[in-house]
PDB file of N, CA and C in Angstrom:
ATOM      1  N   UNK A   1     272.253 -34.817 -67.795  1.00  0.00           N
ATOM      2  CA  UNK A   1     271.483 -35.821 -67.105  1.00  0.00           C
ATOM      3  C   UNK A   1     271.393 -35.415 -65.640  1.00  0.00           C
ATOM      4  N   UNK A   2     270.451 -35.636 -65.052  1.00  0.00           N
ATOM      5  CA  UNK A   2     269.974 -35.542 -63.671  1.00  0.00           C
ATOM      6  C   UNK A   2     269.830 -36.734 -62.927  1.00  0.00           C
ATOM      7  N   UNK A   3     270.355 -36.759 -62.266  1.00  0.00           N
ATOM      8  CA  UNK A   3     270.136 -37.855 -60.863  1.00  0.00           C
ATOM      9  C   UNK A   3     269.542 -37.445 -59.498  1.00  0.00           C
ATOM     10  N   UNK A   4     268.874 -38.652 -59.048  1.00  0.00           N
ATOM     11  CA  UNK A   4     268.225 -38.553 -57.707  1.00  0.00           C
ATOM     12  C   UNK A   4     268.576 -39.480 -57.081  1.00  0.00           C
ATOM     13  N   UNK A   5     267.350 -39.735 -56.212  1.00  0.00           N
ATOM     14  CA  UNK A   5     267.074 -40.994 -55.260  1.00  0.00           C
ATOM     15  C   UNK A   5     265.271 -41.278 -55.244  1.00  0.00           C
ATOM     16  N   UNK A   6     265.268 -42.389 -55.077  1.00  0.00           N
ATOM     17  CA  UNK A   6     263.795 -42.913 -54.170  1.00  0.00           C
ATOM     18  C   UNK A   6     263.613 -43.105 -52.556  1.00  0.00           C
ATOM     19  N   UNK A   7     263.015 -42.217 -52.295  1.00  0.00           N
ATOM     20  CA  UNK A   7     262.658 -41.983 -50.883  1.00  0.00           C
ATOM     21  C   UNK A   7     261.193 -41.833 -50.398  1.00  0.00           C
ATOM     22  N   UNK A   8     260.708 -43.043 -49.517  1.00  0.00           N
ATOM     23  CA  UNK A   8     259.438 -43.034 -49.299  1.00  0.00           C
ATOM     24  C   UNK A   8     258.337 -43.487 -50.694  1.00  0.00           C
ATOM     25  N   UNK A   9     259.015 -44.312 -51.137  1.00  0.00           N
ATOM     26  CA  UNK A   9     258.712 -45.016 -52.939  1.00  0.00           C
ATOM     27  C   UNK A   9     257.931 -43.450 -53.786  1.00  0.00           C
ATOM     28  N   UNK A  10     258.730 -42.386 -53.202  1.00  0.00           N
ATOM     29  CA  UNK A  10     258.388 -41.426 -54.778  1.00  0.00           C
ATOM     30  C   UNK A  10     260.231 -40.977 -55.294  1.00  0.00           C
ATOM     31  N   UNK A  11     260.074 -41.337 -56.296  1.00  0.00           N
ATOM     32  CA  UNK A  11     261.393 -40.556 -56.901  1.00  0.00           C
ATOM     33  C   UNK A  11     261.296 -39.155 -57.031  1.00  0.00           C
ATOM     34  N   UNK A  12     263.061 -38.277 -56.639  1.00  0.00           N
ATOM     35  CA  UNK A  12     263.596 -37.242 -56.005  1.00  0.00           C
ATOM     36  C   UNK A  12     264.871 -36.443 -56.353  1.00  0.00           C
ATOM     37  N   UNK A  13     264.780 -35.241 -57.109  1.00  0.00           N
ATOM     38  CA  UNK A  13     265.822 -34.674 -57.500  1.00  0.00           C
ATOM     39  C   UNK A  13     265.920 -33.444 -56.416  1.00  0.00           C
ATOM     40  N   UNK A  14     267.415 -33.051 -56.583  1.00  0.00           N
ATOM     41  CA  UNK A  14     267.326 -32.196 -55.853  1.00  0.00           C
ATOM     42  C   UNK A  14     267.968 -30.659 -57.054  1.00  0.00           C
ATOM     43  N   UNK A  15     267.593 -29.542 -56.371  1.00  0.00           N
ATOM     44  CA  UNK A  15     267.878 -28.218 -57.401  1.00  0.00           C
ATOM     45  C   UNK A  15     268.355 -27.571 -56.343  1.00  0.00           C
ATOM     46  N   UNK A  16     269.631 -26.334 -56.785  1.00  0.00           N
ATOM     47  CA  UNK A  16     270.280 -25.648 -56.360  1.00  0.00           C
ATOM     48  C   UNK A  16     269.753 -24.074 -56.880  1.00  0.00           C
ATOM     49  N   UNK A  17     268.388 -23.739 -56.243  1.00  0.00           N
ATOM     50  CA  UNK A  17     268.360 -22.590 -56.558  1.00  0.00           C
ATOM     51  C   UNK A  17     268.564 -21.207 -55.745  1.00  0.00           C
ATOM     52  N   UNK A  18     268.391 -20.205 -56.766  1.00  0.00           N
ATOM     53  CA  UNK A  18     269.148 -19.149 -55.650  1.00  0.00           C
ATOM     54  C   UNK A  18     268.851 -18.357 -54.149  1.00  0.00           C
ATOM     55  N   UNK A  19     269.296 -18.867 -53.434  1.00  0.00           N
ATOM     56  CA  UNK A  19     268.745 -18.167 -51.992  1.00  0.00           C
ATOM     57  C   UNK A  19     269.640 -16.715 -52.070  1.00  0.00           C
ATOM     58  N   UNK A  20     269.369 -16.028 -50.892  1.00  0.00           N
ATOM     59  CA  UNK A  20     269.381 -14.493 -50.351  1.00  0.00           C
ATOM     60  C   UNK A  20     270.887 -14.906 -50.111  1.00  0.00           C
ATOM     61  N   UNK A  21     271.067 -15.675 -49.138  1.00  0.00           N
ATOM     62  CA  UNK A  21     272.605 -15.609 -48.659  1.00  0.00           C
ATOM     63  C   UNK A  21     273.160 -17.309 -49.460  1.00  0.00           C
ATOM     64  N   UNK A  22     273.307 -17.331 -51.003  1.00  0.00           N
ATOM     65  CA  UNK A  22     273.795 -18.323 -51.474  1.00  0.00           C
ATOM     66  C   UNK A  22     272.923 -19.149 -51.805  1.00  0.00           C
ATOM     67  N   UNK A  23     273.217 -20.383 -52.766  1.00  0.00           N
ATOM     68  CA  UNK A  23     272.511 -21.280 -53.237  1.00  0.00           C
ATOM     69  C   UNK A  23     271.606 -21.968 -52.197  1.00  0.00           C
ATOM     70  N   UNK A  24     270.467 -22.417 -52.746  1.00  0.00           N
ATOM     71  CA  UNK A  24     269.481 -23.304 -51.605  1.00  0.00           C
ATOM     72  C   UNK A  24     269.444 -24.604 -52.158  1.00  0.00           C
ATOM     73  N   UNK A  25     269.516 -25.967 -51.824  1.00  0.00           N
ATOM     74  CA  UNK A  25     269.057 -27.025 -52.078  1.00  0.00           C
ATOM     75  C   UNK A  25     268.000 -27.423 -51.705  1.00  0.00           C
ATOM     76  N   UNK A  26     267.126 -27.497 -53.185  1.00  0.00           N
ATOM     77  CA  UNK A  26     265.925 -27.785 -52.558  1.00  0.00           C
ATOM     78  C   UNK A  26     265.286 -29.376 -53.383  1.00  0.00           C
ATOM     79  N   UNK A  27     264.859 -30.143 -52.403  1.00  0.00           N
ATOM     80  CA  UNK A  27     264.504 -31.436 -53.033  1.00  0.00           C
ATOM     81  C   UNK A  27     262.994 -31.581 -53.513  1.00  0.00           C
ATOM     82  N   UNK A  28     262.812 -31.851 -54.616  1.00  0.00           N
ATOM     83  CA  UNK A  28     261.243 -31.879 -55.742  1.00  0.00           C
ATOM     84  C   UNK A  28     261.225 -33.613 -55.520  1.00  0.00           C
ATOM     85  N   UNK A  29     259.931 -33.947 -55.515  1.00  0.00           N
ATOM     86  CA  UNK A  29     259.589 -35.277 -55.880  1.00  0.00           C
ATOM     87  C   UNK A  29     259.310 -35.026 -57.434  1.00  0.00           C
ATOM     88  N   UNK A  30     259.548 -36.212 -58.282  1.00  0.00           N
ATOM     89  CA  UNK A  30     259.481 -36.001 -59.573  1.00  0.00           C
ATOM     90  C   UNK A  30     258.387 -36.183 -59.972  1.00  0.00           C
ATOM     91  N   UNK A  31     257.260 -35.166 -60.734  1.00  0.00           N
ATOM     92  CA  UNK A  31     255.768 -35.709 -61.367  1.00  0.00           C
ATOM     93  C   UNK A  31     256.034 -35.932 -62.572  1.00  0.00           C
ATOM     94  N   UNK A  32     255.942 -36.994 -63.290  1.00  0.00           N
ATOM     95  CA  UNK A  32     255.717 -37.004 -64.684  1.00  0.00           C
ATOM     96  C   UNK A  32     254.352 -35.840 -65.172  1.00  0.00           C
ATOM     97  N   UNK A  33     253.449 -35.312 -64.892  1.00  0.00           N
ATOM     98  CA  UNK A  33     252.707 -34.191 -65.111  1.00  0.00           C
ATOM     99  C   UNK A  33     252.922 -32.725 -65.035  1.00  0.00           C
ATOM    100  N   UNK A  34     254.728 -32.577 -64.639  1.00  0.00           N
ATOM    101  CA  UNK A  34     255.115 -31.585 -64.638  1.00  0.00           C
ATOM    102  C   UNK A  34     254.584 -31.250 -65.769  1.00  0.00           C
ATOM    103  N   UNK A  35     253.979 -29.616 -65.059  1.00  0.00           N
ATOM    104  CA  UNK A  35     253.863 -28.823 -66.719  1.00  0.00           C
ATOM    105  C   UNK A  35     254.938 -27.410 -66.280  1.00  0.00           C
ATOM    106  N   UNK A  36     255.552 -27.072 -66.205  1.00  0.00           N
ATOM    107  CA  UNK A  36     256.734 -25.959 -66.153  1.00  0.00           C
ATOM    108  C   UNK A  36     256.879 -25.087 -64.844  1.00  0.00           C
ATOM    109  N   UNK A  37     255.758 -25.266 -63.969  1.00  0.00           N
ATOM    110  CA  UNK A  37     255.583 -24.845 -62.223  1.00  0.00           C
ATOM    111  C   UNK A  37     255.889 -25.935 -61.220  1.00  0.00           C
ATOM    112  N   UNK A  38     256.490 -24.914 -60.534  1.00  0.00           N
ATOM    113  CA  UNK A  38     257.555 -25.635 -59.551  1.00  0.00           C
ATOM    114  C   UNK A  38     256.254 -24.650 -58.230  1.00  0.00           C
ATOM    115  N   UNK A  39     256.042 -25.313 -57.162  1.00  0.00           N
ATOM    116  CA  UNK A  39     254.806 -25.329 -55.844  1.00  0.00           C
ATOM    117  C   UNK A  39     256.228 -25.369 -54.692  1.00  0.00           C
ATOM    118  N   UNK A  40     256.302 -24.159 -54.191  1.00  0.00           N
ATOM    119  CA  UNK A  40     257.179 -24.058 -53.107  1.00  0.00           C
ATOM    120  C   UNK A  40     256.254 -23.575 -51.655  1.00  0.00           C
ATOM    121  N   UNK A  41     257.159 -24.469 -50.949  1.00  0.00           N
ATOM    122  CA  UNK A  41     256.062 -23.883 -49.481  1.00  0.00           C
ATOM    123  C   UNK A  41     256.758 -21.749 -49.140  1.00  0.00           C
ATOM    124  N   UNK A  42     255.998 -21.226 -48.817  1.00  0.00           N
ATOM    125  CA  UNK A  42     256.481 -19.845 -48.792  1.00  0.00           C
ATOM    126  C   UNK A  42     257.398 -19.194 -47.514  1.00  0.00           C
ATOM    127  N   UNK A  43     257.815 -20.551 -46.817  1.00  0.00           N
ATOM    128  CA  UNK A  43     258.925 -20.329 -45.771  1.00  0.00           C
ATOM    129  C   UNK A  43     260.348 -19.992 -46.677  1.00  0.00           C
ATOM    130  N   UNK A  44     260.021 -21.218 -47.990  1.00  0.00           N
ATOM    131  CA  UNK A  44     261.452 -21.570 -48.685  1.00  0.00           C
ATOM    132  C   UNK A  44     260.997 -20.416 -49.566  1.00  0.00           C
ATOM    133  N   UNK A  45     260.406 -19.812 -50.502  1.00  0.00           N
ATOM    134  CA  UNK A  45     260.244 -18.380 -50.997  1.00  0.00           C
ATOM    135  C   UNK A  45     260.584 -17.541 -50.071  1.00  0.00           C
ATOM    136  N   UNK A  46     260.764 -16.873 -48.962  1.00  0.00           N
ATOM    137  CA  UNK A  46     261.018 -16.209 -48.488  1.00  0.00           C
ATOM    138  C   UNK A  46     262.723 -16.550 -48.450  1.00  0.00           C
ATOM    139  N   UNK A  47     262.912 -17.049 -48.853  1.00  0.00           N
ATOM    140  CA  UNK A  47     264.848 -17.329 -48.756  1.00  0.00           C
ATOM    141  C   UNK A  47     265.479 -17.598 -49.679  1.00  0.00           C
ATOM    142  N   UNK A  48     264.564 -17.212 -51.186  1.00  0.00           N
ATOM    143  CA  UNK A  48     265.343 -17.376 -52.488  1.00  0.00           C
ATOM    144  C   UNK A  48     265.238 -15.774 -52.849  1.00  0.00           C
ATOM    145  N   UNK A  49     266.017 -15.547 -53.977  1.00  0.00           N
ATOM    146  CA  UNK A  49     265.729 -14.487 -54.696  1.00  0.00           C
ATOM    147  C   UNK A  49     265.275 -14.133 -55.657  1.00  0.00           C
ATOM    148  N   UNK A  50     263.586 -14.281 -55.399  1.00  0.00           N
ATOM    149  CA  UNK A  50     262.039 -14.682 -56.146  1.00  0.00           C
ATOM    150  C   UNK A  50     261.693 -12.960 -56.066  1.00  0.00           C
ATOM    151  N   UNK A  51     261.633 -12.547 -57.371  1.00  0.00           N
ATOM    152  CA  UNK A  51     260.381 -11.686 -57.481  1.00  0.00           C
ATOM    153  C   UNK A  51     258.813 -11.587 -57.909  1.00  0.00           C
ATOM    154  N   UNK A  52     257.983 -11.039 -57.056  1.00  0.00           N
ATOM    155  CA  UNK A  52     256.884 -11.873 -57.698  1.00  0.00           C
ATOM    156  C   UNK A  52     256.408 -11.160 -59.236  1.00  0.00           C
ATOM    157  N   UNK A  53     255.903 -11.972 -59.881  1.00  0.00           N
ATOM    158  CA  UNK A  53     255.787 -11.876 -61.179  1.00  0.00           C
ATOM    159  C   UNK A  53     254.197 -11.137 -61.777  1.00  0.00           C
ATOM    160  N   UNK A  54     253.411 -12.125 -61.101  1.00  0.00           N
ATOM    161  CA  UNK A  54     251.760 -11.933 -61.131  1.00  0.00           C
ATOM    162  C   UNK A  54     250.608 -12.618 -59.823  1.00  0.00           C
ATOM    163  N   UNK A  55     249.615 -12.722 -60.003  1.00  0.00           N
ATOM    164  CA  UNK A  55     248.608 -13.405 -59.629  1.00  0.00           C
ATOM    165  C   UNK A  55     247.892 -14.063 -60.449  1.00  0.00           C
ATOM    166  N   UNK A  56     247.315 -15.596 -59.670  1.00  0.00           N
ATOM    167  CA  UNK A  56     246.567 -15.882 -60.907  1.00  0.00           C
ATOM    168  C   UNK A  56     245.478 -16.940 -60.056  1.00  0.00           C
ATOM    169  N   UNK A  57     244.068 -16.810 -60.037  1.00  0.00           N
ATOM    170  CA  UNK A  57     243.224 -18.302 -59.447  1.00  0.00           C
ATOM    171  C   UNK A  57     243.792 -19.698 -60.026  1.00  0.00           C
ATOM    172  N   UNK A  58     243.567 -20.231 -58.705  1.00  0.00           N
ATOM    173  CA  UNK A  58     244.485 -21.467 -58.558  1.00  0.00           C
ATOM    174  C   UNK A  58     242.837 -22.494 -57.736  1.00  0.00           C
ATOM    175  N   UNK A  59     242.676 -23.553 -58.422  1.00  0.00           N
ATOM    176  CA  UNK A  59     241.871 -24.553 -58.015  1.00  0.00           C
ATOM    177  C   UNK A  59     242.925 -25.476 -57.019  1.00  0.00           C
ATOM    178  N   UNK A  60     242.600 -25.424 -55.677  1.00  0.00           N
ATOM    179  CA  UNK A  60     242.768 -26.110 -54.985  1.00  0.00           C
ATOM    180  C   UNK A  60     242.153 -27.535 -54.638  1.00  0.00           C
ATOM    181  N   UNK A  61     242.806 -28.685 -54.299  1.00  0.00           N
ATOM    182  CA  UNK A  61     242.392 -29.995 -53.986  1.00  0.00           C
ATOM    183  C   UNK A  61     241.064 -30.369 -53.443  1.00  0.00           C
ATOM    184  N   UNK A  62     240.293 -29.071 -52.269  1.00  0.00           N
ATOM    185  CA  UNK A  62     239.199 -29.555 -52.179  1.00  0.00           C
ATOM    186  C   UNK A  62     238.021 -28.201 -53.318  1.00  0.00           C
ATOM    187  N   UNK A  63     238.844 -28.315 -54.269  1.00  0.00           N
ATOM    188  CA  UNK A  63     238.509 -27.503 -55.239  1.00  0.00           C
ATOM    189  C   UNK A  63     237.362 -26.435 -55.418  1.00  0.00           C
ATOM    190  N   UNK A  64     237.909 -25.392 -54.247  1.00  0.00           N
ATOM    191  CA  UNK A  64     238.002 -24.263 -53.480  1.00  0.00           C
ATOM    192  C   UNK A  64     239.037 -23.372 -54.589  1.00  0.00           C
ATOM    193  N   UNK A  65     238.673 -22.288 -54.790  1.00  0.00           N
ATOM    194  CA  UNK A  65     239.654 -21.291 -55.779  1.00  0.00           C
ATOM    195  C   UNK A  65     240.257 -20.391 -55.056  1.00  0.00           C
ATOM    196  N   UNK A  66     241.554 -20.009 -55.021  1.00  0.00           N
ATOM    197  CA  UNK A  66     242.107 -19.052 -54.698  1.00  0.00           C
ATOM    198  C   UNK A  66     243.328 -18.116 -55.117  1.00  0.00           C
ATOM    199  N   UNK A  67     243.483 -17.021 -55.130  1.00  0.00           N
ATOM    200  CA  UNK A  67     244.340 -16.126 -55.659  1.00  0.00           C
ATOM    201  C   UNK A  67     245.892 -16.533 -55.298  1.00  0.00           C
ATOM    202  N   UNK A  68     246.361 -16.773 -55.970  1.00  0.00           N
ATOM    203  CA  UNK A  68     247.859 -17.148 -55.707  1.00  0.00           C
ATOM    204  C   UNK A  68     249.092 -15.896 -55.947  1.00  0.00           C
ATOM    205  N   UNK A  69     250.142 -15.489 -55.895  1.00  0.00           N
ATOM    206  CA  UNK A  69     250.674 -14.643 -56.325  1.00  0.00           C
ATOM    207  C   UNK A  69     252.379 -15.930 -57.029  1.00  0.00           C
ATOM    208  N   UNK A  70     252.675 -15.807 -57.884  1.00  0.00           N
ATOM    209  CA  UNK A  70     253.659 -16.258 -58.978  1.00  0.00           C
ATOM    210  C   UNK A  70     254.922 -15.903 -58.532  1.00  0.00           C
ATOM    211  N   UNK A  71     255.935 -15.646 -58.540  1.00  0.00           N
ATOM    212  CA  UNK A  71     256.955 -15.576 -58.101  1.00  0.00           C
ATOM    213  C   UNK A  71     257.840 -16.087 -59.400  1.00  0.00           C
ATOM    214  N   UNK A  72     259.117 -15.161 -59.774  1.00  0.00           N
ATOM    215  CA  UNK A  72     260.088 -15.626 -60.670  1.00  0.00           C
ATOM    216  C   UNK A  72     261.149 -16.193 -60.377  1.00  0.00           C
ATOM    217  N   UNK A  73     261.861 -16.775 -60.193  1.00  0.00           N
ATOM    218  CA  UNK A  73     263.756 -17.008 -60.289  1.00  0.00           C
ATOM    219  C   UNK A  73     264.233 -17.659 -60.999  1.00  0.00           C
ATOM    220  N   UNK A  74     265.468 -17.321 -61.554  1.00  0.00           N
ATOM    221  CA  UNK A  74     266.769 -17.379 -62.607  1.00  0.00           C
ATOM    222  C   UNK A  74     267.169 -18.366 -62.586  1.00  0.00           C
ATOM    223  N   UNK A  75     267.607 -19.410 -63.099  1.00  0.00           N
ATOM    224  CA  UNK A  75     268.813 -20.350 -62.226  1.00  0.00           C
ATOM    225  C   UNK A  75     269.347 -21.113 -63.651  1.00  0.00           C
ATOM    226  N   UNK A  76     270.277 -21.064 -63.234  1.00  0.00           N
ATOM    227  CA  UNK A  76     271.135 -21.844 -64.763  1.00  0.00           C
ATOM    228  C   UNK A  76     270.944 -23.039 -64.403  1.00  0.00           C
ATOM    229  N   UNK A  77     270.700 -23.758 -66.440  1.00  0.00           N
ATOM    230  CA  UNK A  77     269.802 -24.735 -66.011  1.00  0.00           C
ATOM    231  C   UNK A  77     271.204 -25.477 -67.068  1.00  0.00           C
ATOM    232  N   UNK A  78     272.264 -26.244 -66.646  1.00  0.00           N
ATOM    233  CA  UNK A  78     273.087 -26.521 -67.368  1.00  0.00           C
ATOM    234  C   UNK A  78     273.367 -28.395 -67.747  1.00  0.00           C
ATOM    235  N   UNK A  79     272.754 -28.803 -68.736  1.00  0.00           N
ATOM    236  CA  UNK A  79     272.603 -30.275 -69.317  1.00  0.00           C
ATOM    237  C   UNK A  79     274.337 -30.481 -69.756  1.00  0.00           C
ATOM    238  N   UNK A  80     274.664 -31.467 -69.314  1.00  0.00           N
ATOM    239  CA  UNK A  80     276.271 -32.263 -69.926  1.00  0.00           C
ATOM    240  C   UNK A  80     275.984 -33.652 -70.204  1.00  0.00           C
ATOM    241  N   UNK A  81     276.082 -33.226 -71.248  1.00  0.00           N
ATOM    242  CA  UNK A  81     275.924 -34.273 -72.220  1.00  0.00           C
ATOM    243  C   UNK A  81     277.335 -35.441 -72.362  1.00  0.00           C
ATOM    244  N   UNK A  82     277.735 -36.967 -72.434  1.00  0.00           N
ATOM    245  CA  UNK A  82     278.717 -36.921 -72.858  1.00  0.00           C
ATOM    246  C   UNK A  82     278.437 -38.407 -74.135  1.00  0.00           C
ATOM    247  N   UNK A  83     279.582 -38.753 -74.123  1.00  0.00           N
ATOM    248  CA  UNK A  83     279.316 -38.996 -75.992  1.00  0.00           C
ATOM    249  C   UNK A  83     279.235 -41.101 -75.043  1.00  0.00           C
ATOM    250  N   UNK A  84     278.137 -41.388 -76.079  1.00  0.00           N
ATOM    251  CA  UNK A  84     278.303 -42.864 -75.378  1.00  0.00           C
ATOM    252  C   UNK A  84     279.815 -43.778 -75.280  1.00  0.00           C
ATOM    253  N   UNK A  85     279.875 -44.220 -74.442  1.00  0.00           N
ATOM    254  CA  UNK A  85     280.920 -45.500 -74.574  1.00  0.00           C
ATOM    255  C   UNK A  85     280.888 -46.223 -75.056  1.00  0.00           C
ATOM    256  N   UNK A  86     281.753 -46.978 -75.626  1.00  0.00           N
ATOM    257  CA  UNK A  86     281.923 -48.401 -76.619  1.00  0.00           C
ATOM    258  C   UNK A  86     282.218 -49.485 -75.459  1.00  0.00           C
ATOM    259  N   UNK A  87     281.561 -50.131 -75.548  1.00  0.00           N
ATOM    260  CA  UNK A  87     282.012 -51.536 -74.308  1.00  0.00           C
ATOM    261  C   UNK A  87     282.583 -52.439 -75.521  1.00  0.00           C
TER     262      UNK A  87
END
């Protein structure tokens, strides 16, 4: 299970992924439309240990197209589960 907070009325997890010199915490607002891409500003890419992967056109908001480049990183993704309580 994952926990956050609500901040600025959007709900907020935070991820520990891998930076250059040690873990980075980085805080996601939560989309229910997640589809499996994570949108990092490229200050915070420049301080993980992202290789880039590919390119691919990307429709932008004032839906304008542009070449993006993809970027990979690793990060153990570890769920603990525990067994319900009896009240």
């Amino acid at each position: 299970m994952m926990f956050g907070h609500v901040r600025d009325r959007f709900p907020r997890i935070s991820l520990a992924l891998p930076g250059r010199s040690g873990p980075l915490l980085v805080e996601f607002i939560v989309d229910t439309g997640f589809d499996g891409d994570l949108t990092l500003p490229q200050s915070v890419i420049n301080r993980l240990e992202a290789t880039v992967s590919d390119a691919h056109d990307v429709r932008l908001a004032d839906g304008s197209q542009q070449e993006r480049a993809y970027y990979e990183v690793s990060l153990e993704w570890t769920v603990i589960s525990s067994a319900p309580s009896s009240v």
